[in-house]
PDB file of N, CA and C in Angstrom:
ATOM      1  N   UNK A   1       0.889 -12.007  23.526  1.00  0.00           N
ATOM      2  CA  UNK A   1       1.767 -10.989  24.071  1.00  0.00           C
ATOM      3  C   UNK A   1       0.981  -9.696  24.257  1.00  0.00           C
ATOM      4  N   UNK A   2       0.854  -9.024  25.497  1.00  0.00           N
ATOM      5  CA  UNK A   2       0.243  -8.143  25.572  1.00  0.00           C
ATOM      6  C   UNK A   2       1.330  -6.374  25.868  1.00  0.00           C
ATOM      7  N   UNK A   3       0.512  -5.556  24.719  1.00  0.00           N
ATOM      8  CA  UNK A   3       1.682  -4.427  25.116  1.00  0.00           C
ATOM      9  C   UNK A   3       1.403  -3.624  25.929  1.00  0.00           C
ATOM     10  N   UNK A   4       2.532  -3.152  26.771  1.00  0.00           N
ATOM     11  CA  UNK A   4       2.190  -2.658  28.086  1.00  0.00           C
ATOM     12  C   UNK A   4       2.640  -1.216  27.869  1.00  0.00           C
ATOM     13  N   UNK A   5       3.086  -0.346  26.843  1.00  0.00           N
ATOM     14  CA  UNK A   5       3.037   0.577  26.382  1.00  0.00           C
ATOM     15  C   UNK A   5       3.026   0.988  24.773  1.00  0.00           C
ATOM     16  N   UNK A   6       2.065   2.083  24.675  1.00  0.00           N
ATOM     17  CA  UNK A   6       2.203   2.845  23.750  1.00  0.00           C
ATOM     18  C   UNK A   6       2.122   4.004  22.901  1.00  0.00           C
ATOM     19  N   UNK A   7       3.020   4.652  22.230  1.00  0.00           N
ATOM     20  CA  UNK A   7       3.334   5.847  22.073  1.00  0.00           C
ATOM     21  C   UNK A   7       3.125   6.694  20.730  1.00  0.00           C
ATOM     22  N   UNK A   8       2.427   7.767  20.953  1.00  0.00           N
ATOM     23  CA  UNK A   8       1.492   8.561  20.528  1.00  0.00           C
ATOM     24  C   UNK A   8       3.054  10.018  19.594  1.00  0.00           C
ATOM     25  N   UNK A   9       2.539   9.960  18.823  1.00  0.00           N
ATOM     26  CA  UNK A   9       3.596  11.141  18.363  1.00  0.00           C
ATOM     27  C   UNK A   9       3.156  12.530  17.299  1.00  0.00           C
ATOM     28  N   UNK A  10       2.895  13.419  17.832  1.00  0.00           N
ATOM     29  CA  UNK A  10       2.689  14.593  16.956  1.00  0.00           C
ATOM     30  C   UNK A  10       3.242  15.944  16.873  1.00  0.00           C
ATOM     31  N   UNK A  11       3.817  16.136  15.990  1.00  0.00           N
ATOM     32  CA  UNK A  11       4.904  17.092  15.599  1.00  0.00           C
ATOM     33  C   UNK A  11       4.307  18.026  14.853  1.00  0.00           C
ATOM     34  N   UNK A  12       2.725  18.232  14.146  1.00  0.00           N
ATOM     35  CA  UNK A  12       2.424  19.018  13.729  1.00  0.00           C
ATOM     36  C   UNK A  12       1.534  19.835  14.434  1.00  0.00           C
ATOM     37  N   UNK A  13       1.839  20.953  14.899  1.00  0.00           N
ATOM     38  CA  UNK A  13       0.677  22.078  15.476  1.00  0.00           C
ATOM     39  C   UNK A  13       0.200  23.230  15.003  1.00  0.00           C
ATOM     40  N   UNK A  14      -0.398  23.379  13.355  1.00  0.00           N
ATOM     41  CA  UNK A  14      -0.156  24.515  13.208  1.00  0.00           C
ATOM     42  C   UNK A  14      -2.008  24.442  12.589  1.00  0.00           C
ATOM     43  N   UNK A  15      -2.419  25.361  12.142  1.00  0.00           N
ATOM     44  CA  UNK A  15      -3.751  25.995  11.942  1.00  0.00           C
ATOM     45  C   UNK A  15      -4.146  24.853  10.018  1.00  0.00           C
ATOM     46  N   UNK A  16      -2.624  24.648   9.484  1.00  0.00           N
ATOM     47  CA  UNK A  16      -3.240  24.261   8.227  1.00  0.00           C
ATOM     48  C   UNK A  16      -2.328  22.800   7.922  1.00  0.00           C
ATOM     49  N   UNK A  17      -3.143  21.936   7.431  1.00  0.00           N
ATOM     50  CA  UNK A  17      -2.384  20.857   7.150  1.00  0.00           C
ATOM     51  C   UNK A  17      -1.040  20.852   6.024  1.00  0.00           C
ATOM     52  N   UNK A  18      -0.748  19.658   5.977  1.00  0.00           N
ATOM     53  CA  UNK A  18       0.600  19.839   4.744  1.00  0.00           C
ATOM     54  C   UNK A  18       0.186  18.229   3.935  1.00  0.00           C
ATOM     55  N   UNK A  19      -0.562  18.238   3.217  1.00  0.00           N
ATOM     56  CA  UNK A  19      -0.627  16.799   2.385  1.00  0.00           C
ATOM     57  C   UNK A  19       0.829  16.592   1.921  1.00  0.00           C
ATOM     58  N   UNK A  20       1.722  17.324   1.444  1.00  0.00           N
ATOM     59  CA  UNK A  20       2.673  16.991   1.182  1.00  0.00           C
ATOM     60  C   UNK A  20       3.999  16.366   2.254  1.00  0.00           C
ATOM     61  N   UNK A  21       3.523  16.834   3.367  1.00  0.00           N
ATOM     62  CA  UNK A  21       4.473  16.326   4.925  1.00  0.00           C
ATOM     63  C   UNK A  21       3.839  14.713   5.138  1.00  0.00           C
ATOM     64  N   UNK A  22       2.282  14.301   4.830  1.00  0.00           N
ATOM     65  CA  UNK A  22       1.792  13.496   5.007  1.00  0.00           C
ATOM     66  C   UNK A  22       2.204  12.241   4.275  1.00  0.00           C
ATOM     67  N   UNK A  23       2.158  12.825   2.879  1.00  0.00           N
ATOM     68  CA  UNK A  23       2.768  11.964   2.247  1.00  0.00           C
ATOM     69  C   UNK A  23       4.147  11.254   2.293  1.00  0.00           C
ATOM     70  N   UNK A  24       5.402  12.641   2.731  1.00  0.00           N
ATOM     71  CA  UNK A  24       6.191  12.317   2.421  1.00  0.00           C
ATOM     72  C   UNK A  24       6.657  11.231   4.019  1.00  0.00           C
ATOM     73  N   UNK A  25       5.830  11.541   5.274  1.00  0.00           N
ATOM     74  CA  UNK A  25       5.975  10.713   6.270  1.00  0.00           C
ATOM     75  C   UNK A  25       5.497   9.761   6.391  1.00  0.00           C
ATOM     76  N   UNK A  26       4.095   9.637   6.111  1.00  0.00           N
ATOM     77  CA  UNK A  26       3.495   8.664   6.045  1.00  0.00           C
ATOM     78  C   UNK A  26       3.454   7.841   4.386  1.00  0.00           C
ATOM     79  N   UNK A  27       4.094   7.005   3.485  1.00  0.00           N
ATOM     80  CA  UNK A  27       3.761   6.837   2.481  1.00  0.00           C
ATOM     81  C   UNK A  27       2.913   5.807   2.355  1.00  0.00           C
ATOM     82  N   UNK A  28       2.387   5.257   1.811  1.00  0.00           N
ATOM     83  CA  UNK A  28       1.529   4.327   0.989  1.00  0.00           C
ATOM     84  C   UNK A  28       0.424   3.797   1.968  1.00  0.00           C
ATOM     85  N   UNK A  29      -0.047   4.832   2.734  1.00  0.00           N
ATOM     86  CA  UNK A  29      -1.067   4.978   3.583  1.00  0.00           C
ATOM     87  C   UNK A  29      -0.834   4.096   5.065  1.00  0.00           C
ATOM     88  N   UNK A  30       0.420   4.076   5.311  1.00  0.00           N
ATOM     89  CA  UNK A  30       0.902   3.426   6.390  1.00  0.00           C
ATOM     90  C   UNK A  30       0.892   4.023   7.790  1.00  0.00           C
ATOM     91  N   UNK A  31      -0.350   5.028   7.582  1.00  0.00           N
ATOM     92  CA  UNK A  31      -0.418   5.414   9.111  1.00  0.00           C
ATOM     93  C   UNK A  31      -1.630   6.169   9.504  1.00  0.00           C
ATOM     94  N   UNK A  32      -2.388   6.608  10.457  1.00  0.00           N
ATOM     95  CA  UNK A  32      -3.629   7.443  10.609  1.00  0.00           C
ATOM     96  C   UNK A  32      -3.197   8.609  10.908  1.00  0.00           C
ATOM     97  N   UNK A  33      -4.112  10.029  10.444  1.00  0.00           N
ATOM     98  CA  UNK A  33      -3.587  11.192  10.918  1.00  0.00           C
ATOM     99  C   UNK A  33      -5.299  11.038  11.363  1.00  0.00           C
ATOM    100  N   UNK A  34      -4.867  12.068  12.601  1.00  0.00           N
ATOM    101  CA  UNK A  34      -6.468  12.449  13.325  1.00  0.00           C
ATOM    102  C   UNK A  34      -6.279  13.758  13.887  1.00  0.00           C
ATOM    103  N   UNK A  35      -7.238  14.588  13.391  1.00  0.00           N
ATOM    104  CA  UNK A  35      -7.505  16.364  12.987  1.00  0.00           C
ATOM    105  C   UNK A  35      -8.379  16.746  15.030  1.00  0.00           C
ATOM    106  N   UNK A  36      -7.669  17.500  15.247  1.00  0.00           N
ATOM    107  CA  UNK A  36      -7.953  17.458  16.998  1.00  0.00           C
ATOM    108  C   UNK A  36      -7.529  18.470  17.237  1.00  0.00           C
ATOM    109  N   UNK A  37      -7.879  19.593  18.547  1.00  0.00           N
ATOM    110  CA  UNK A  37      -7.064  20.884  18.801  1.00  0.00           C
ATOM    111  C   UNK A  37      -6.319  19.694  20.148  1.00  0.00           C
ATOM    112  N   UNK A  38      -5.325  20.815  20.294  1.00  0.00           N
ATOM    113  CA  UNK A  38      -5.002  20.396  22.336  1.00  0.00           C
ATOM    114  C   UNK A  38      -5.450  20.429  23.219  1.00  0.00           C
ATOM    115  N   UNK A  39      -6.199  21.559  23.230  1.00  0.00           N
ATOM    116  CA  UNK A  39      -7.491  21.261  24.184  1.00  0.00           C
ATOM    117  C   UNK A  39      -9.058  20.328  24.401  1.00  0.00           C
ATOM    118  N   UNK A  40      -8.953  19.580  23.214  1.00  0.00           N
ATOM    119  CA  UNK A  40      -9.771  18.576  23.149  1.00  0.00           C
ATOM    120  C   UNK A  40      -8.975  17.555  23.302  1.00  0.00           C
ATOM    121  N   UNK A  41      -8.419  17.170  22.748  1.00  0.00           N
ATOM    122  CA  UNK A  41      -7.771  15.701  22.898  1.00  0.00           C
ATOM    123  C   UNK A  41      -7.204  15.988  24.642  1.00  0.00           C
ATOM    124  N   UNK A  42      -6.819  16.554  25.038  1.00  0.00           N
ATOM    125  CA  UNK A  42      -6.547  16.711  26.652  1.00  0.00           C
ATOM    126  C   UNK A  42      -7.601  16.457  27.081  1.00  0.00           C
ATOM    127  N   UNK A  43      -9.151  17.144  27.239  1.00  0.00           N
ATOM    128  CA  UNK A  43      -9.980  17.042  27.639  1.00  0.00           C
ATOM    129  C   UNK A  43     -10.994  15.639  27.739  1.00  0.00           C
ATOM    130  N   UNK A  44     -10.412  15.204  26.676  1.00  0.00           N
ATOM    131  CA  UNK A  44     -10.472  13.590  26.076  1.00  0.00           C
ATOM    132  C   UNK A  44      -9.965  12.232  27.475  1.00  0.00           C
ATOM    133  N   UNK A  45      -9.235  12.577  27.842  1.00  0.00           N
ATOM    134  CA  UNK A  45      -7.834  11.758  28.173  1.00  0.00           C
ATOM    135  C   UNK A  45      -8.488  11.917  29.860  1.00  0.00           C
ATOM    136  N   UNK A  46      -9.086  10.743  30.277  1.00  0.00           N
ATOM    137  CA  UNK A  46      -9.584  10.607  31.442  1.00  0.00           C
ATOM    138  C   UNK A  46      -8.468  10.022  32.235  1.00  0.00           C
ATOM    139  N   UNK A  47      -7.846   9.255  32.150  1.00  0.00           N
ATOM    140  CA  UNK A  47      -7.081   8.515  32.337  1.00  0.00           C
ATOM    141  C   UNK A  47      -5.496   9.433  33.052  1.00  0.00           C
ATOM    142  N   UNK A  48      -5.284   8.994  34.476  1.00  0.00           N
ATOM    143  CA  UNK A  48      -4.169   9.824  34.530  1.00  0.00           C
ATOM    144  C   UNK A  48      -2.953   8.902  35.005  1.00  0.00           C
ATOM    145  N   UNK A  49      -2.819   7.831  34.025  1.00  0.00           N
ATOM    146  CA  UNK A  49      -1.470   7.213  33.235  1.00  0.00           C
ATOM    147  C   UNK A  49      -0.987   7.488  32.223  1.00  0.00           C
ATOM    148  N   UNK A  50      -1.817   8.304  31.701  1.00  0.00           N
ATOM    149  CA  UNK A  50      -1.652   8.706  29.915  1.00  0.00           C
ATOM    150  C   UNK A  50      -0.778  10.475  30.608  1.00  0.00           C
ATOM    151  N   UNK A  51      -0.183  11.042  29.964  1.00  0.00           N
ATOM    152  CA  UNK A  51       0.755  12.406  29.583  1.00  0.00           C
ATOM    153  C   UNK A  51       0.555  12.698  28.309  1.00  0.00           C
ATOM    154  N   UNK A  52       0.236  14.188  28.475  1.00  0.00           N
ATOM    155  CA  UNK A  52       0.005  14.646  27.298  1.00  0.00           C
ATOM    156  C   UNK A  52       0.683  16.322  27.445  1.00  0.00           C
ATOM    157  N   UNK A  53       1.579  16.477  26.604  1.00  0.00           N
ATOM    158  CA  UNK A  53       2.202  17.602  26.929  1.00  0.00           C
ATOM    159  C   UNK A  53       2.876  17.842  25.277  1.00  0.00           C
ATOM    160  N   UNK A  54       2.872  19.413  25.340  1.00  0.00           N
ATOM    161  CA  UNK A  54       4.124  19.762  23.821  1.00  0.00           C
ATOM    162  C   UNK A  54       5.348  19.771  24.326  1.00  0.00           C
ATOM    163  N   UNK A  55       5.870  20.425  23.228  1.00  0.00           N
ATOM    164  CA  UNK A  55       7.522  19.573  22.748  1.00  0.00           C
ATOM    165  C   UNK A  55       8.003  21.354  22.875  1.00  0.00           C
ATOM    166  N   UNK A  56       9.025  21.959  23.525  1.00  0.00           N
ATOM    167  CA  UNK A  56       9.283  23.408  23.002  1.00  0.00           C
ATOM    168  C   UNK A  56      10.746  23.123  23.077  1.00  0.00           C
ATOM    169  N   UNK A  57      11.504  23.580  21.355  1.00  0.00           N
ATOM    170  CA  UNK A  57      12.432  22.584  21.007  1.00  0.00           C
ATOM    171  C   UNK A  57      13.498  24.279  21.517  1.00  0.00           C
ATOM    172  N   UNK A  58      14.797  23.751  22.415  1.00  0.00           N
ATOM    173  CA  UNK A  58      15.824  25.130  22.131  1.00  0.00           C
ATOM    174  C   UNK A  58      17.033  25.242  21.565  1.00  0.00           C
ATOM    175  N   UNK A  59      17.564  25.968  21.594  1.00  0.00           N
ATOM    176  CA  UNK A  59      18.810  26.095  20.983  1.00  0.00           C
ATOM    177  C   UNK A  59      19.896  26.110  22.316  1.00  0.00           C
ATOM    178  N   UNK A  60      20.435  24.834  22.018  1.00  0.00           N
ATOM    179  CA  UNK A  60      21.542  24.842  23.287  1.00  0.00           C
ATOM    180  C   UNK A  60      22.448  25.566  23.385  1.00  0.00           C
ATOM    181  N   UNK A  61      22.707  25.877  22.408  1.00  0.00           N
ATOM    182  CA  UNK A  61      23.569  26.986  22.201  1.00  0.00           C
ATOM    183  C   UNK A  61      23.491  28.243  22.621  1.00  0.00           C
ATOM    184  N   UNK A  62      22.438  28.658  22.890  1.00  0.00           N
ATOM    185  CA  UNK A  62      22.059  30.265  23.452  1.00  0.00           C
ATOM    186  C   UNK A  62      21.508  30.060  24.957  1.00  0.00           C
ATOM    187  N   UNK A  63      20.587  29.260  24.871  1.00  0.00           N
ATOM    188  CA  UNK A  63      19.407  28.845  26.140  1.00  0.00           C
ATOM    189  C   UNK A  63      19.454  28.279  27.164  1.00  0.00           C
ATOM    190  N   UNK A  64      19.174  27.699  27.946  1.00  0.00           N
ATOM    191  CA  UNK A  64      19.838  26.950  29.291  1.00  0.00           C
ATOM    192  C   UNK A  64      18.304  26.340  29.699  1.00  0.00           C
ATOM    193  N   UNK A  65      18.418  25.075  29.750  1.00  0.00           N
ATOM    194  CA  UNK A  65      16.771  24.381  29.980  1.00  0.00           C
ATOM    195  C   UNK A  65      16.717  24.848  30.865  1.00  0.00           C
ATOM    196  N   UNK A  66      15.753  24.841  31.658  1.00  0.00           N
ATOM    197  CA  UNK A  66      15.522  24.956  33.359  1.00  0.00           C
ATOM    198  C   UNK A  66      15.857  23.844  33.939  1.00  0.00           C
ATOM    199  N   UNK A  67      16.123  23.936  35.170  1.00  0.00           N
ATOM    200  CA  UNK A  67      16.113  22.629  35.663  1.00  0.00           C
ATOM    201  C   UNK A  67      15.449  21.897  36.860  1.00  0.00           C
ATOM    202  N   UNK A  68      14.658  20.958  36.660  1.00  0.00           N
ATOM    203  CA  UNK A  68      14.153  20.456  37.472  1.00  0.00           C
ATOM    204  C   UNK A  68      12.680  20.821  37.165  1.00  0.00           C
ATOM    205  N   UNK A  69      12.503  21.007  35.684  1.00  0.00           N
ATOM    206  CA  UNK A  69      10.735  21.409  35.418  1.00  0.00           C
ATOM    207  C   UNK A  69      10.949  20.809  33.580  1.00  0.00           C
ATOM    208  N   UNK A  70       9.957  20.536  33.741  1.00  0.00           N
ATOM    209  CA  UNK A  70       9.781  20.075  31.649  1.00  0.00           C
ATOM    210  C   UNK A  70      10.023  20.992  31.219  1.00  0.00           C
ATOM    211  N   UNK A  71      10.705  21.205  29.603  1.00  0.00           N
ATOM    212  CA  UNK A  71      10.009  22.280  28.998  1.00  0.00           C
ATOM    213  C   UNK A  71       9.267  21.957  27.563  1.00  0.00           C
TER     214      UNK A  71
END
């Protein structure tokens, strides 16, 4: 069986790690973390089937997405 997609997930962007987020997400070593800015791992990514974009989370309540553009 061959997989024809797969998906990449990172939620942490900040300057210092959290061993304790690591742990508590990843437990009993059930996953790889790999230490990268955004502008390298983009720069990385030859390939233009692959997307690579952040996440900018809002409050629906106040905000109004745009429409017809990511955010």
């Amino acid at each position: 069986m061959c997989k024809l997609f797969t998906y990449v997930n990172c939620w942490h962007l900040n300057h210092t790690e959290s061993e304790a987020m690591w742990r508590l997400y990843c437990p009993s070593g059930a996953g790889v973390a790999l230490k990268s800015t955004y502008s390298k791992l983009a720069e990385s990514i030859a390939s233009k089937d692959i997307y690579l974009g952040l996440v900018r989370y809002i409050d629906y309540r106040s905000q109004l997405m745009p429409l017809g553009q990511c955010i």
